[in-house]
Structure formats: C-alpha cells, structure tokens
C-alpha atoms as a PDB file:
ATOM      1  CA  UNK A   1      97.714  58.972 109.202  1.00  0.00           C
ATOM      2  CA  UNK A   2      98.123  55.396 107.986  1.00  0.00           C
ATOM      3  CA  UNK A   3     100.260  53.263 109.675  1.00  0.00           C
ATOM      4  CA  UNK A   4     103.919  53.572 108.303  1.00  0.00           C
ATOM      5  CA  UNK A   5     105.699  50.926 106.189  1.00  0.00           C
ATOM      6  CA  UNK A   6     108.654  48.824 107.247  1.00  0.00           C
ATOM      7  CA  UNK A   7     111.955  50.301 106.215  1.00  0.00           C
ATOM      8  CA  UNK A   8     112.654  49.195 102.930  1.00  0.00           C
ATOM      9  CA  UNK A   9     115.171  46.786 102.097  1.00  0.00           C
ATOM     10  CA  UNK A  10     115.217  48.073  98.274  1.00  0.00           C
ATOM     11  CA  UNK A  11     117.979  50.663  98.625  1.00  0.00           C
ATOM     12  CA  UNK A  12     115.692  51.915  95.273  1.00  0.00           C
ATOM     13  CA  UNK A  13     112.381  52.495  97.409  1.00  0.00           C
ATOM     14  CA  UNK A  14     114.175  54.388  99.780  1.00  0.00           C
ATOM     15  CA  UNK A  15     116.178  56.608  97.665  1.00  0.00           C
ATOM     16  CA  UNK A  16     112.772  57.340  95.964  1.00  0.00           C
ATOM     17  CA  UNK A  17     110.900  58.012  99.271  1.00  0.00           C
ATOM     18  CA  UNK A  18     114.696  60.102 100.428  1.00  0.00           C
ATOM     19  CA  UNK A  19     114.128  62.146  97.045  1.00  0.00           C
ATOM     20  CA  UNK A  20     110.721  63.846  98.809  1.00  0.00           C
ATOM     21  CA  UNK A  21     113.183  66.439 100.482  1.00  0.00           C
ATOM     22  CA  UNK A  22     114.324  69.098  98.126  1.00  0.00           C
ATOM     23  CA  UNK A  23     118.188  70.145  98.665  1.00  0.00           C
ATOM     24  CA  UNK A  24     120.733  72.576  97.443  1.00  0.00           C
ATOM     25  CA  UNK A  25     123.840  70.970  95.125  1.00  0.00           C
ATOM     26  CA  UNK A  26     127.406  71.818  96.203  1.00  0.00           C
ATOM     27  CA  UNK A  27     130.529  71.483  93.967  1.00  0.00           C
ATOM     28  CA  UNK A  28     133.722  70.889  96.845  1.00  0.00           C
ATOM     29  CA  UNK A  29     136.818  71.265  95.114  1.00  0.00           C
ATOM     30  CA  UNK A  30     140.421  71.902  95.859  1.00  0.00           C
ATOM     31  CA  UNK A  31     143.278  72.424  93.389  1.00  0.00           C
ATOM     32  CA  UNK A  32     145.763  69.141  93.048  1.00  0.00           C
ATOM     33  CA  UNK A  33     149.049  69.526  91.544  1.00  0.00           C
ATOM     34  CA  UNK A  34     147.757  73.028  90.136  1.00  0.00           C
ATOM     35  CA  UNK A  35     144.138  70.690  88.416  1.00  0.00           C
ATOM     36  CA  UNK A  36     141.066  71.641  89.930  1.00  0.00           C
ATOM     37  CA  UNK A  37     139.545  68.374  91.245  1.00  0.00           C
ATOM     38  CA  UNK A  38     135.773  68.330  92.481  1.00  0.00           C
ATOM     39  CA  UNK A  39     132.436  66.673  92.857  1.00  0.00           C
ATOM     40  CA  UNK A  40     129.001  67.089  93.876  1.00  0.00           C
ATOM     41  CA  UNK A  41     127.231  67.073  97.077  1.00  0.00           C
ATOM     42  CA  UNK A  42     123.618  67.305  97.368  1.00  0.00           C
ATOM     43  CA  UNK A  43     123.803  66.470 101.111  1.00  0.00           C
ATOM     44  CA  UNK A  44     124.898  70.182 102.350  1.00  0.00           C
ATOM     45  CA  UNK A  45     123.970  71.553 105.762  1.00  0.00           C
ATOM     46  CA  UNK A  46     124.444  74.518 107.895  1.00  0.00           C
ATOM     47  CA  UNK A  47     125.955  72.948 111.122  1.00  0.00           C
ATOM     48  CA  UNK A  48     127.403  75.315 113.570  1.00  0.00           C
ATOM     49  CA  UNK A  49     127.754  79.145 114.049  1.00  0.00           C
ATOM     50  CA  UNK A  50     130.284  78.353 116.759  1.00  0.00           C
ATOM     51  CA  UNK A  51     132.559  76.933 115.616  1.00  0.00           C
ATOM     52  CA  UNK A  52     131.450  78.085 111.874  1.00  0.00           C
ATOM     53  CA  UNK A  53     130.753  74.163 110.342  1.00  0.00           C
ATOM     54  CA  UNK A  54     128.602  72.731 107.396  1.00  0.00           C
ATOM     55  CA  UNK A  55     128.548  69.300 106.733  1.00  0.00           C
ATOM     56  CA  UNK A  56     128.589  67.411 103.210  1.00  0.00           C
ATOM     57  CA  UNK A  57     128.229  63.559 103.460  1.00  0.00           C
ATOM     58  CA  UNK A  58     130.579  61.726 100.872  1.00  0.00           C
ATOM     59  CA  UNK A  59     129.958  57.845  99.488  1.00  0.00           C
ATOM     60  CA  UNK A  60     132.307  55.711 100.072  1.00  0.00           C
ATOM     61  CA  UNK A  61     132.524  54.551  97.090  1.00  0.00           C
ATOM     62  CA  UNK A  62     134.182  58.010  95.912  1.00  0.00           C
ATOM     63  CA  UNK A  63     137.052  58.267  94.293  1.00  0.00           C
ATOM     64  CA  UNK A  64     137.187  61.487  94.323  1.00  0.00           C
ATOM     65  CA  UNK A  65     136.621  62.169  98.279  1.00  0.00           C
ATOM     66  CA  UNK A  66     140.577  60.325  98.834  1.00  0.00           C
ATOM     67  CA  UNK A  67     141.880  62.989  96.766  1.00  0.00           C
ATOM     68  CA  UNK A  68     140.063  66.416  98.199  1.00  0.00           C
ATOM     69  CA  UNK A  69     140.775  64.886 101.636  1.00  0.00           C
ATOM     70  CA  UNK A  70     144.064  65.348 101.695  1.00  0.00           C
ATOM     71  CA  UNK A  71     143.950  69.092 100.533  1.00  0.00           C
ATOM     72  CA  UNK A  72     144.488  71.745 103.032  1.00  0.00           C
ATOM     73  CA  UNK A  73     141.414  73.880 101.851  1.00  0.00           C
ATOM     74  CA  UNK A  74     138.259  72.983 100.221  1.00  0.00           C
ATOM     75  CA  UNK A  75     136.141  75.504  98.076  1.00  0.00           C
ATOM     76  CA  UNK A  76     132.202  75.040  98.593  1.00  0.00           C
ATOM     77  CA  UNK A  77     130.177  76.521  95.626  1.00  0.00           C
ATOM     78  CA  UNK A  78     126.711  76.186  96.135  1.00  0.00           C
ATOM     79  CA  UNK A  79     125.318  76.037  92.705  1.00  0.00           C
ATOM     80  CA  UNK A  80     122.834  78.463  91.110  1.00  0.00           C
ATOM     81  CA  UNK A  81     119.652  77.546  89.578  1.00  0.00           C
ATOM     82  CA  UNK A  82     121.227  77.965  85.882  1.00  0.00           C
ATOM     83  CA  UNK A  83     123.930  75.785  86.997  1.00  0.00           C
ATOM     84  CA  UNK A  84     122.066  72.469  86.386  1.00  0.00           C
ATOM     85  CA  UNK A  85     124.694  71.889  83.464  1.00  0.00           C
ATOM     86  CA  UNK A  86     127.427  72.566  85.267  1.00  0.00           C
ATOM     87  CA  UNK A  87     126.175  70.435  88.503  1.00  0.00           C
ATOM     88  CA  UNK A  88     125.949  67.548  85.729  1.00  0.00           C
ATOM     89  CA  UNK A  89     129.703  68.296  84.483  1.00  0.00           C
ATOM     90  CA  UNK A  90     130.963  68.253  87.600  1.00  0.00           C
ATOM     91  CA  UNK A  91     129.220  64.988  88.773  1.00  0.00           C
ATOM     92  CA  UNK A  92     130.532  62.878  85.469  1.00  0.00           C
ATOM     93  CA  UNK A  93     132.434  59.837  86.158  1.00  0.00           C
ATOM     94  CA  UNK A  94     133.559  59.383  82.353  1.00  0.00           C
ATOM     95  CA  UNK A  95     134.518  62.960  80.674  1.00  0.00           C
ATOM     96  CA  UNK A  96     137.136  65.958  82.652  1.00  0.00           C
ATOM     97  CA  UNK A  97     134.335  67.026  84.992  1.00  0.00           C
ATOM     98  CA  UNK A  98     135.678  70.985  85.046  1.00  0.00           C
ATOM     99  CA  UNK A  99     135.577  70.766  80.948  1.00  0.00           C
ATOM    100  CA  UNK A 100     133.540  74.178  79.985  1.00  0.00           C
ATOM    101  CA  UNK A 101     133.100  75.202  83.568  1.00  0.00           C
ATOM    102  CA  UNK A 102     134.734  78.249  84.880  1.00  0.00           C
ATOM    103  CA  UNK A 103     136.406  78.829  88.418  1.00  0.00           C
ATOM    104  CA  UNK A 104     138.735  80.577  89.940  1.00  0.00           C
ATOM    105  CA  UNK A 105     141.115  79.136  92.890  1.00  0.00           C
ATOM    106  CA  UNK A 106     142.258  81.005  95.944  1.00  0.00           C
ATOM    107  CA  UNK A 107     145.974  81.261  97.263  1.00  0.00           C
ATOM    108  CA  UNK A 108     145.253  78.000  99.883  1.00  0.00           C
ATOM    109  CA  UNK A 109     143.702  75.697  97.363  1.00  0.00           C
ATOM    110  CA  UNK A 110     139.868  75.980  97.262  1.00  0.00           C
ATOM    111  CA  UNK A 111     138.317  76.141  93.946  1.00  0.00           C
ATOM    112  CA  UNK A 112     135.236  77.807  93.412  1.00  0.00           C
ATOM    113  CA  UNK A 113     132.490  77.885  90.520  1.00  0.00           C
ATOM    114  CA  UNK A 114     132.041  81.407  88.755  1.00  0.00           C
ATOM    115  CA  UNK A 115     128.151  82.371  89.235  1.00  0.00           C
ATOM    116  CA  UNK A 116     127.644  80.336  92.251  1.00  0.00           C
ATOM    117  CA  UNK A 117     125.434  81.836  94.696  1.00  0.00           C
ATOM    118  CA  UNK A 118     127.696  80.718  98.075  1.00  0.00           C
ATOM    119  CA  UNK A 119     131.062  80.333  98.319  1.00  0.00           C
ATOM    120  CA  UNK A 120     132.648  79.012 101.593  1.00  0.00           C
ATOM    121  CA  UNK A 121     136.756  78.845 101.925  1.00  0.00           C
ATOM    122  CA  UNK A 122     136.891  75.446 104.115  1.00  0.00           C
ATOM    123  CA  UNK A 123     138.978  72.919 106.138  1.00  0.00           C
ATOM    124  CA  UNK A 124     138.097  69.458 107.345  1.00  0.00           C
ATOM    125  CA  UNK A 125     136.946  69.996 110.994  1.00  0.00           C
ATOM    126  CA  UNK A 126     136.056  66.056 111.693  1.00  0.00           C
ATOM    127  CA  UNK A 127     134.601  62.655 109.497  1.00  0.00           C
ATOM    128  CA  UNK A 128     132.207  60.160 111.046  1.00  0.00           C
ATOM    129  CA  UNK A 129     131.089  57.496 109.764  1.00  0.00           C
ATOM    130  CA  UNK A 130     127.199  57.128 108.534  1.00  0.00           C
ATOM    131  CA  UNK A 131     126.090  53.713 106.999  1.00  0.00           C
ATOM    132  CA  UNK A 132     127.590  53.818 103.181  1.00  0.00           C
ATOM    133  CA  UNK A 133     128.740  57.446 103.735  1.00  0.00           C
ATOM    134  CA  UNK A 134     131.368  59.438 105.098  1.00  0.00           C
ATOM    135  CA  UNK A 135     129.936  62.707 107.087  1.00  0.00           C
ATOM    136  CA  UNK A 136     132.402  65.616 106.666  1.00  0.00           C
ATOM    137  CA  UNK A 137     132.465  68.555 108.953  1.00  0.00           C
ATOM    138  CA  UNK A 138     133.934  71.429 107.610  1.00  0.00           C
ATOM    139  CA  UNK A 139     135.090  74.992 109.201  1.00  0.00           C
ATOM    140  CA  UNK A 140     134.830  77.702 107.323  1.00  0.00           C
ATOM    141  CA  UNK A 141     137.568  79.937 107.181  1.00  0.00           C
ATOM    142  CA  UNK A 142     136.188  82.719 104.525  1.00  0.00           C
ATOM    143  CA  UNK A 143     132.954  83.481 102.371  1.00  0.00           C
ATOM    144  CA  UNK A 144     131.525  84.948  99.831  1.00  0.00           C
ATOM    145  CA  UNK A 145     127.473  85.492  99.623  1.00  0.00           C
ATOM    146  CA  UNK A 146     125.281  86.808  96.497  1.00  0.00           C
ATOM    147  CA  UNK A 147     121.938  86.449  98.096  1.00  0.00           C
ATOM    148  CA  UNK A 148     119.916  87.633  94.910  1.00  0.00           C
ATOM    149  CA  UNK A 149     120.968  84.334  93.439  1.00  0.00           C
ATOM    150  CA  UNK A 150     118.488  81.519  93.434  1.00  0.00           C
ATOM    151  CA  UNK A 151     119.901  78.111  94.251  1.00  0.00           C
ATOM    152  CA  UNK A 152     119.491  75.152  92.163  1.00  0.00           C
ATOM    153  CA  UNK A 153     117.380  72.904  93.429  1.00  0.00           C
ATOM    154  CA  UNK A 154     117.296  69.056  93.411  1.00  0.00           C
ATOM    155  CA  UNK A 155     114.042  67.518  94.643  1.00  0.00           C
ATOM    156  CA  UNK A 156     112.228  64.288  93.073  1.00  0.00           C
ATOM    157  CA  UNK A 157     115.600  63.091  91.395  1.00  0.00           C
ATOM    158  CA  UNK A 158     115.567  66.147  88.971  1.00  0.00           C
ATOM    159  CA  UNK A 159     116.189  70.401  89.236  1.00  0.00           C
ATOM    160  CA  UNK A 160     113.818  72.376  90.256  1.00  0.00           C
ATOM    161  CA  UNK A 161     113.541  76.220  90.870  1.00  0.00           C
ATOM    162  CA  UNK A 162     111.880  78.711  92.901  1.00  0.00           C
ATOM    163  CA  UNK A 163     108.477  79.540  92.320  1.00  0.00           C
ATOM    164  CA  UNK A 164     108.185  83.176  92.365  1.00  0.00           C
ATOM    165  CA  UNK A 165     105.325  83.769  94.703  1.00  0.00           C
END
C-alpha cells in the first residue's frame, strides 16, 4: 500500500474519494398541513435492533429537515432501482418535489413512496451533531418489507444496479 494522502482540504476531492462507497437512497417524508413534504437521504443505516434505530444524516443547510422535524412520524421509503426518477423528483430544490410521484400516507403522518422496496413508520429517537450535518436517529415504530425488490443504488455520483450474478 502507498502511503495515504493528507485529508483534503477540497471539500470536492473528498466528496469524490466519499463517492467510492455505494449506498441505498431514502425518501423521509411526513405529511404537513395534509402536503406530503420530503427529501432524500443517501446516508441511511441500520443502527440498532434494540431499541429498533436507523440513522439518516441531514445537511444543515436543509430546508427541508426544519419542517419534517417537527412531525410526529416520519415515513422511510427506501427507493427501488427503477426509482432513479423519482429519487431525482424528490431531491429538486426548484419544481413540487412529489409532482408525478405516488404515495400513500398513514393515519400518524409518514408518507411513503408506492414501489419502494422498505418502508419504515418512524420517530426521532435523538440528533447529534456531525461536522456540516445533522445525524438523526430514528425508532421505528412499523414496517413494511418487499425483499424481491432491488434497491437503487448510488455509487460514483450516479445509479447503479445489481449485477445479477
């Protein structure tokens, strides 16, 4: 092995070098005065089986995290590997992000994305801070699992899918 480089002070060098780990997309959304309002999060993670807790870190720079925040449950949909479309609707900052996507909300407030291939019914556990971000612990409360569907995939700053081996 070569000897390592310093850490990067180009935020750029390191979000390319970041982008070598492939991750599943969320959508986290809630319902707000009877509107679904959501984003992205490609920074999902199992954390806990007791308590039940995942963990999606948040900029803080959103705009959208001060509004889900204060809802009393968040919907996790973790996107399908058709759902690159969607992922890219519900990440816009400058057209209605749920425009042509379909979802359903529960009676506490979670929205979740039709065709997903996870959906967890969630409330905010804890939030830490973490540099630039926010990390959110969530509990989960209910789910909803279709294991024959592949996840989409974000690796290399683009989608990717399973190779079928």
């Amino acid at each position: 092995m070569n000897r390592l480089d310093e850490t990067p002070t180009d935020s750029l060098v390191l979000r390319r070098a970041l982008a070598c780990f492939p991750s599943g997309v969320t959508a986290v959304c809630a319902l707000e005065s009877g509107a679904p309002i959501g984003m992205v999060a490609s920074t999902f993670t199992p954390v806990s089986l007791e308590p039940s807790l995942v963990s999606v870190c948040v900029q803080d720079t959103s705009k959208t995290w001060p509004r889900l925040r204060v809802q009393r449950r968040l919907g996790v949909s973790v996107l399908a590997e058709e759902q690159d479309v969607i992922c890219r609707s519900l990440a816009s900052k400058d057209r209605e992000r749920f425009e042509g996507v379909d979802w359903t909300a529960d009676g506490e407030g979670g929205v979740y994305i039709h065709g997903a291939s996870l959906w967890l019914d969630c409330s905010i556990h804890a939030e830490l801070p973490g540099g630039d971000h926010t990390i959110v612990l969530l509990q989960i409360h209910g789910l909803q699992a279709d294991s024959d569907r592949d996840p989409l995939v974000f690796h290399g700053s683009r989608f990717r899918r399973f190779a079928v081996s």
